[in-house]
Protein backbone atom coordinates (compact mmCIF):
# COMPACT_ATOMS: atom_id res chain seq x y z
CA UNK A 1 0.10 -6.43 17.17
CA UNK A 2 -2.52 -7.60 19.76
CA UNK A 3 -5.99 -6.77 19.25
CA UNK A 4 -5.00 -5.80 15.67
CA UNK A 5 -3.81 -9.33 14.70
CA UNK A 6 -7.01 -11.00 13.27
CA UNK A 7 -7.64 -7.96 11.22
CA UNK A 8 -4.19 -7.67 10.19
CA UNK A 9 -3.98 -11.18 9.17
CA UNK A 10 -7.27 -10.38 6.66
CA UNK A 11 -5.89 -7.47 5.48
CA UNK A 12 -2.60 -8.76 4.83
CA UNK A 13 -4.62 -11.90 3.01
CA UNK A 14 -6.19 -8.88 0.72
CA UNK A 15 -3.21 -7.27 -0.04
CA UNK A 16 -1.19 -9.95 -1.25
CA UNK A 17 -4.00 -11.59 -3.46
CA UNK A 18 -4.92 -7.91 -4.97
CA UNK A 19 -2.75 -7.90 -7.88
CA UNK A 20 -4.38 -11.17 -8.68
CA UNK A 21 -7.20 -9.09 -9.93
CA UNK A 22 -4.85 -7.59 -12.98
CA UNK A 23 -4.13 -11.05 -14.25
CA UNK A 24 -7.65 -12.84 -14.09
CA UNK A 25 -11.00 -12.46 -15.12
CA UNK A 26 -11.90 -10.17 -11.97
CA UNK A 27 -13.86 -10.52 -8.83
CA UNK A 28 -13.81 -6.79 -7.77
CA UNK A 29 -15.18 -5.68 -11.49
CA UNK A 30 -18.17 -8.10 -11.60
CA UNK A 31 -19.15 -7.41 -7.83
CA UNK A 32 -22.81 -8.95 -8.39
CA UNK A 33 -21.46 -11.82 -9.56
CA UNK A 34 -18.57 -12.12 -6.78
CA UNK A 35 -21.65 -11.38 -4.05
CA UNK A 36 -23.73 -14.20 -5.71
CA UNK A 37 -21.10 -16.79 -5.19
CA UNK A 38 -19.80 -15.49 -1.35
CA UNK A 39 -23.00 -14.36 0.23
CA UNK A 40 -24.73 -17.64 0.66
CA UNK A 41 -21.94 -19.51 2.12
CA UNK A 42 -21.20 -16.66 4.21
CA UNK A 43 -24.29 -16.29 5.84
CA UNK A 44 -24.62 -20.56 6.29
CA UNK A 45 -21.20 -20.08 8.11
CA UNK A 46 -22.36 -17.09 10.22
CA UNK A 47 -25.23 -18.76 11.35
CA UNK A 48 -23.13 -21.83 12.16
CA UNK A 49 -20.21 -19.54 14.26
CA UNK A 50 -23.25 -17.79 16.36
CA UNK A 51 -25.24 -20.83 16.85
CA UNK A 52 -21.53 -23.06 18.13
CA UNK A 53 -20.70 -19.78 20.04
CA UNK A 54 -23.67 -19.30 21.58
CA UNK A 55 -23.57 -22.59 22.63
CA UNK A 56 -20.21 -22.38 23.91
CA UNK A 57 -18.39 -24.84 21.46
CA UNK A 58 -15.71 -22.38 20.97
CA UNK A 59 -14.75 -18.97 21.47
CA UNK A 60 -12.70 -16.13 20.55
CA UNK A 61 -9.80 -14.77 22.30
CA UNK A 62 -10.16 -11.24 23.36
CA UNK A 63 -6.67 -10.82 23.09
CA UNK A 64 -6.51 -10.52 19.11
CA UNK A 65 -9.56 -8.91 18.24
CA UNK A 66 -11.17 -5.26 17.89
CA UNK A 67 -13.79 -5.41 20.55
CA UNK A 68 -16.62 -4.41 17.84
CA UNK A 69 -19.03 -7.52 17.38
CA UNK A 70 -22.21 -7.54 14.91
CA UNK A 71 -25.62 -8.59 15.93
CA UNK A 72 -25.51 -12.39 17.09
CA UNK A 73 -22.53 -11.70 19.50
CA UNK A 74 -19.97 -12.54 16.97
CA UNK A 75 -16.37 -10.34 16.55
CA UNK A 76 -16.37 -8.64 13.26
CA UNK A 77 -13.32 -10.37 12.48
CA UNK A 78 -14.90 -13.58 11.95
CA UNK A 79 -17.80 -12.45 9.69
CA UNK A 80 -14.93 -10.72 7.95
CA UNK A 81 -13.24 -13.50 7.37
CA UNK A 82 -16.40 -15.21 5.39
CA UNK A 83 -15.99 -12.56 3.37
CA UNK A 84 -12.15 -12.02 3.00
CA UNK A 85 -10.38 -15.36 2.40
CA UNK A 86 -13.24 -16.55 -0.53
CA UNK A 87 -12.75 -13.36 -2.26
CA UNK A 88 -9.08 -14.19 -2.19
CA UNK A 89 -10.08 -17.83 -3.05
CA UNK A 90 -11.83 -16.48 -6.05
CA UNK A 91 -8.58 -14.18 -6.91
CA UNK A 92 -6.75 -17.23 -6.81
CA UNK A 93 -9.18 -19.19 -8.99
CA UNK A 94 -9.86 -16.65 -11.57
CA UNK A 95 -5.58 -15.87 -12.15
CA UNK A 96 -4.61 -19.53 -12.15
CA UNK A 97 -7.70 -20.32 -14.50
CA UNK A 98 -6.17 -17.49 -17.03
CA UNK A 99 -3.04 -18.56 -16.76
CA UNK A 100 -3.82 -21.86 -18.25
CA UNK A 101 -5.89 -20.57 -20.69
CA UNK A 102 -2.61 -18.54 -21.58
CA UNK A 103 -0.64 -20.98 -21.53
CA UNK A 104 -2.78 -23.63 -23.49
CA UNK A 105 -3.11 -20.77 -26.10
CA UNK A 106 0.59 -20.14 -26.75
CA UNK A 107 1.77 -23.72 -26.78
CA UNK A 108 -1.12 -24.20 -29.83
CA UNK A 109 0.49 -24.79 -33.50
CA UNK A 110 0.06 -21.81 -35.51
């Protein structure tokens, strides 16, 4: 897979949380509100990775990345990621949390 593997690994993260979207509230149909909760934290942890880069606390390996990197030096993998795995964490949230309500709503007395 080589340089494709970080990307892979995001897209694969994407795919398998997708269908999440069908059973939950949805993050992709209220994209204001999904950008509200992500951006912030995002951009507080893409400061952090280009300041602890920059200053050589840790790296990334060449070896499983793209080669394209966005203003601050850092691989667009990584800012990808900031905004990949919380939208999945918000899939996640939003299907479990109708689940319940589901399930709290059947087991009532009628």
């Amino acid at each position: 897979m080589g340089h494709w593997h970080y990307a892979a690994i995001l897209a694969a993260c994407l795919a398998v949380t997708a269908p999440l979207e069908l059973v939950g509230d949805g993050v992709y149909r209220h994209p204001r509100r999904t950008v509200t909760a992500i951006a912030p934290i995002a951009a507080g942890f893409v400061a952090w990775d280009v300041l602890a880069t920059a200053h050589g606390i840790w790296r990334f390996d060449p070896r499983f990345l793209l080669g394209v990197t966005v203003p601050g030096g850092l691989p667009i993998e990584e800012v990808l990621f900031f905004l990949v795995i919380p939208v999945c964490g918000l899939l996640t949230f939003n299907a479990v949390g109708a689940m319940v309500t589901r399930l709290r709503r059947d087991r009532r007395p009628v």
